[in-house]
N, C-alpha and C. Protein backbone atom coordinates (compact mmCIF):
# COMPACT_ATOMS: atom_id res chain seq x y z
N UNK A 1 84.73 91.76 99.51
CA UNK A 1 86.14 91.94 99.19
C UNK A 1 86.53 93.38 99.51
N UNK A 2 87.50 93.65 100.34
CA UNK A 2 88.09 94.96 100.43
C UNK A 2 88.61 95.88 99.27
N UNK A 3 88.51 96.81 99.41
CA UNK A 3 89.61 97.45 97.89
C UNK A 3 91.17 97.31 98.70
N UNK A 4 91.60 97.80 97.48
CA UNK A 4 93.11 98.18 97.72
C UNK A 4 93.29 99.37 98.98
N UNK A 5 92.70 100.28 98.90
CA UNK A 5 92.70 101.46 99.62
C UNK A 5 92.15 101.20 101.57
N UNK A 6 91.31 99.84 101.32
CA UNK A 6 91.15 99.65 102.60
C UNK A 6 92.45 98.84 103.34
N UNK A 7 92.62 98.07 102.01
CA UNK A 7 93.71 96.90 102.71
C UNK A 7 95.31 97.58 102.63
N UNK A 8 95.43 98.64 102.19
CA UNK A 8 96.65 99.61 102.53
C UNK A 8 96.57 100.41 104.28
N UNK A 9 95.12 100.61 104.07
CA UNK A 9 94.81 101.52 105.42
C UNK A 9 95.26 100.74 106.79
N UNK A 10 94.51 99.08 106.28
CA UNK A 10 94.87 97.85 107.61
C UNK A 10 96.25 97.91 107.80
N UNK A 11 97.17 97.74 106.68
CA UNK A 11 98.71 97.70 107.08
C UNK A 11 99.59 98.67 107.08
N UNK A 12 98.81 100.07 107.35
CA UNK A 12 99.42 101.44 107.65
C UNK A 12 98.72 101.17 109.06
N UNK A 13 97.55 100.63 109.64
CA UNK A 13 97.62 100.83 110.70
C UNK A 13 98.20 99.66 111.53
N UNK A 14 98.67 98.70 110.95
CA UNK A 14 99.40 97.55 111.75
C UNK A 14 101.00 98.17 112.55
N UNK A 15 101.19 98.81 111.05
CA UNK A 15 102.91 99.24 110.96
C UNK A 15 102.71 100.32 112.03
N UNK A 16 101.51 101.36 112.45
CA UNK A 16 101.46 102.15 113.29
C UNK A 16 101.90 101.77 114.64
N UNK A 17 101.29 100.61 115.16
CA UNK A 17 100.87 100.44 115.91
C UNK A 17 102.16 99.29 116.73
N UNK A 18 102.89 99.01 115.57
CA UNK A 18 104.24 98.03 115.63
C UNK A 18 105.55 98.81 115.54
N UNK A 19 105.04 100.44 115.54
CA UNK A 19 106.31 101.29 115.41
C UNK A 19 107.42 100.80 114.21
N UNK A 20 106.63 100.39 113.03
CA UNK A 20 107.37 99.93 111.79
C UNK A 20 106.99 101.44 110.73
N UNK A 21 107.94 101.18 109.80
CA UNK A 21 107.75 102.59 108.80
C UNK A 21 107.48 101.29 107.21
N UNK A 22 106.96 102.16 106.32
CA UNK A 22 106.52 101.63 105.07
C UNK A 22 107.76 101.84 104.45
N UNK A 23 108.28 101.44 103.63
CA UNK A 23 109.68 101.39 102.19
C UNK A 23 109.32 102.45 101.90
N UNK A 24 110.38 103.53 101.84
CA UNK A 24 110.73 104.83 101.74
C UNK A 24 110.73 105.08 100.34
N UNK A 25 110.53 104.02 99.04
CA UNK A 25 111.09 103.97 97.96
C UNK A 25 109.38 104.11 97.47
N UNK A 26 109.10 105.03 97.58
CA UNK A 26 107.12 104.67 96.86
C UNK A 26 107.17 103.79 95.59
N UNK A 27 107.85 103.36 94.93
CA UNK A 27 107.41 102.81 93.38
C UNK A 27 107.49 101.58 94.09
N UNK A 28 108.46 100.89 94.80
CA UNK A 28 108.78 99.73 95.10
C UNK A 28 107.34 99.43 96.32
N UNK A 29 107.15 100.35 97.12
CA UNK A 29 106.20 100.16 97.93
C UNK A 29 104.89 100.34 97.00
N UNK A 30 104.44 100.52 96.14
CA UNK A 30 103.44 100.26 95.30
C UNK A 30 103.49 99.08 94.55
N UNK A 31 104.49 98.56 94.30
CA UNK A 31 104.80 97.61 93.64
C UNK A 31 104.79 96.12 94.82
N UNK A 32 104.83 96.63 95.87
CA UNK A 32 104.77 95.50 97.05
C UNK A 32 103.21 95.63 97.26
N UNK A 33 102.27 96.79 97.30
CA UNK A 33 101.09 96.54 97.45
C UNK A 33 100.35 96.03 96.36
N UNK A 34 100.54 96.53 95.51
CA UNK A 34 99.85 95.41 93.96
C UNK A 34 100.09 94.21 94.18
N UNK A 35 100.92 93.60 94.43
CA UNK A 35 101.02 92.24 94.22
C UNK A 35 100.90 91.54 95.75
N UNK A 36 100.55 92.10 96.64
CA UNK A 36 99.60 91.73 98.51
C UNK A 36 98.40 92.04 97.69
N UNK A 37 97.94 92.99 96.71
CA UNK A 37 96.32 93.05 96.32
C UNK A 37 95.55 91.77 95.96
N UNK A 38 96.93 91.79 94.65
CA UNK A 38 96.55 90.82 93.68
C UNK A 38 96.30 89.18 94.51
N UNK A 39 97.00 89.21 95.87
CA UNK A 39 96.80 87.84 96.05
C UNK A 39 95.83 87.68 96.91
N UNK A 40 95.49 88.67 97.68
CA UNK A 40 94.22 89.18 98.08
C UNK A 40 93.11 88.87 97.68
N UNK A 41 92.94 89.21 96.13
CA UNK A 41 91.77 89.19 95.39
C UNK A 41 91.84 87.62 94.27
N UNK A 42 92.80 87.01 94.35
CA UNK A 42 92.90 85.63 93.85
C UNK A 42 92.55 84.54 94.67
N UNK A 43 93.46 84.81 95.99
CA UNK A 43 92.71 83.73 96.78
C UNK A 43 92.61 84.03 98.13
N UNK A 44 92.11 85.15 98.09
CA UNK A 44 90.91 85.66 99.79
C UNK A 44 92.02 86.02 100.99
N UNK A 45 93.04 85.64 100.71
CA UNK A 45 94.13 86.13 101.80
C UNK A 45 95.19 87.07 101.05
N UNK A 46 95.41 88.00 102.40
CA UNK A 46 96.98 89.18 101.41
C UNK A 46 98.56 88.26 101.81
N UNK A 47 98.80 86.99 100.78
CA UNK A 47 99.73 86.63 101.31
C UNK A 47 100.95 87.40 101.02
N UNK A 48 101.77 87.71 101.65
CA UNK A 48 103.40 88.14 101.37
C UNK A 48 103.66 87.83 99.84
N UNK A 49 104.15 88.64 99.06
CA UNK A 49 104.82 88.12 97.83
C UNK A 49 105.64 87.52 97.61
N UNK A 50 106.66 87.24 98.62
CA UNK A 50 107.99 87.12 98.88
C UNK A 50 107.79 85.65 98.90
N UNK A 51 106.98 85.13 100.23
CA UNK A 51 106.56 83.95 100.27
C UNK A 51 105.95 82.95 99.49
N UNK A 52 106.88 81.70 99.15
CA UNK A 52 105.59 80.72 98.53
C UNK A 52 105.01 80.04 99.40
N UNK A 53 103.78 79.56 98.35
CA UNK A 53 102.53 79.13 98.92
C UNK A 53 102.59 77.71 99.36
N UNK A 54 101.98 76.85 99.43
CA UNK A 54 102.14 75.32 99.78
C UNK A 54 100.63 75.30 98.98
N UNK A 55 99.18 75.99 99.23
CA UNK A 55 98.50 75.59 98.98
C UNK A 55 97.49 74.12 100.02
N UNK A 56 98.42 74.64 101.27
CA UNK A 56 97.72 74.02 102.77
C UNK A 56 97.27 75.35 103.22
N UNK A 57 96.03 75.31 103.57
CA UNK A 57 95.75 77.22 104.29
C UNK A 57 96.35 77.06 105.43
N UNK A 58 96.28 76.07 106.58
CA UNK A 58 97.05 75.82 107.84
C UNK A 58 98.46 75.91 107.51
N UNK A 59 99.28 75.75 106.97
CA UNK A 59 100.70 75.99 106.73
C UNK A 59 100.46 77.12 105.73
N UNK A 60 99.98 77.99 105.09
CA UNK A 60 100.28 79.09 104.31
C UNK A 60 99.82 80.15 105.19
N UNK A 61 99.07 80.06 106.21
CA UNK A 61 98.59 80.91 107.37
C UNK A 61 99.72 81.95 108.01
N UNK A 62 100.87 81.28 107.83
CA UNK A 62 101.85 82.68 108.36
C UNK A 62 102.87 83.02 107.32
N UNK A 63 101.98 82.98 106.33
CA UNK A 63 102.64 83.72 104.99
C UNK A 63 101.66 84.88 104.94
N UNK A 64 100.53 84.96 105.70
CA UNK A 64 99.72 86.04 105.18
C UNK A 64 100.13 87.40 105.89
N UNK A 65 100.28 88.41 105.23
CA UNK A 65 100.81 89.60 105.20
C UNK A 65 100.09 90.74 106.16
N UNK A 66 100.49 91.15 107.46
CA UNK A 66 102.09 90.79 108.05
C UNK A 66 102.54 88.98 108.53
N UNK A 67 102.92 89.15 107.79
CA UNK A 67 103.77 87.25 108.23
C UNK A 67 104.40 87.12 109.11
N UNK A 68 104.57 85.90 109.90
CA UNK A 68 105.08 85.73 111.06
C UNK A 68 106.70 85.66 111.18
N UNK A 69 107.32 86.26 110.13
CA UNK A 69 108.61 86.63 110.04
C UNK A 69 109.27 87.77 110.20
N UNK A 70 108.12 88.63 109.92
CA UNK A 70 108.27 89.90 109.53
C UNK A 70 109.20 90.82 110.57
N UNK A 71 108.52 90.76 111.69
CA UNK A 71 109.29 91.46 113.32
C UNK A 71 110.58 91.09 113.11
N UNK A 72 111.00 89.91 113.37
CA UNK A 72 112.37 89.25 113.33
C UNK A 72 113.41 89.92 112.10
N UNK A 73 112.71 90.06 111.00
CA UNK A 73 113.79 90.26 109.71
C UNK A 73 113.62 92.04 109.88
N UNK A 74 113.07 92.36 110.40
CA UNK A 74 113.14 94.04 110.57
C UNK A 74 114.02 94.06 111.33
N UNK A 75 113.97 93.33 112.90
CA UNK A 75 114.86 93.67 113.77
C UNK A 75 116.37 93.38 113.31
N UNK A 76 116.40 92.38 112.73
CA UNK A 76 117.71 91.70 112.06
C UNK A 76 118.17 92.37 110.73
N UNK A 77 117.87 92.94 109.98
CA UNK A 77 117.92 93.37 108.79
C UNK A 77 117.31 94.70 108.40
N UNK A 78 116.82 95.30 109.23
CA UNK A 78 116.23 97.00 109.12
C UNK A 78 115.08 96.64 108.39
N UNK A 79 114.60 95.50 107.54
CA UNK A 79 113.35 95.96 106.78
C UNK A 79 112.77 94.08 106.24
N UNK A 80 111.87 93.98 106.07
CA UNK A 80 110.87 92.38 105.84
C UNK A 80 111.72 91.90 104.58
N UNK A 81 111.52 91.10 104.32
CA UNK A 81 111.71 90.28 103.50
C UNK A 81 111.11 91.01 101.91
N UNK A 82 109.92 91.24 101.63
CA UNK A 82 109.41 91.85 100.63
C UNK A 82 109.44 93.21 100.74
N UNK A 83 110.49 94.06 101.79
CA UNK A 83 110.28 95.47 101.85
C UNK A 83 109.15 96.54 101.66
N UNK A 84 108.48 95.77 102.48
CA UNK A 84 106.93 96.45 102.59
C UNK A 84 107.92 97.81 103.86
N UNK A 85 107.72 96.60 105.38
CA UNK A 85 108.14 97.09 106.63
C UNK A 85 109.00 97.25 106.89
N UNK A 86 109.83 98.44 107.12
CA UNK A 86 111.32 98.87 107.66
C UNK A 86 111.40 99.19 109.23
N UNK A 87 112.43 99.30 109.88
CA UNK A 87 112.55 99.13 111.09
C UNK A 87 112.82 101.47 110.68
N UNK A 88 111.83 101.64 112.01
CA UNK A 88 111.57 103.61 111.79
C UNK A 88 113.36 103.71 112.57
N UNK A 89 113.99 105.01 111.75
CA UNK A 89 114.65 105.58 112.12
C UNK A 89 114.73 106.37 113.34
């Protein structure tokens, strides 16, 4: 199982690498990583918080965090759905 500190590092380097910025708001962006931890460490994937589950892993597969929504609602809306990822200034 990863810690928290690794699985922050994976999606600081996703957002790097996607020219995305993290929620400027740190409490709220801590509050978005606790609860990607928590589902992390419940059931083996970091699904999105935002997202519900079905409890099919093949259909909950692009709920897992970055989700396959994510690009789209940045480009459309400056920032994800659970305001992890914002579109960089």
């Amino acid at each position: 199982m990863r810690s928290k500190e690794e699985m922050i590092a994976g999606l600081k380097k996703y957002a790097e690498a996607k020219n995305l910025a993290f929620n400027p708001d740190k409490e709220q962006l801590e509050a978005v990583f606790d609860k990607i931890y928590k589902n992390l460490t419940e059931h083996d994937y970091q699904y999105c918080p935002c997202r519900a589950r079905t409890g099919n892993l093949q259909e909950d597969a692009k709920s897992i965090c970055p989700c396959i929504y994510h690009l789209d609602e940045v480009e459309q809306q400056g920032n994800c759905l659970c305001r992890l990822y914002f579109k960089k200034e």
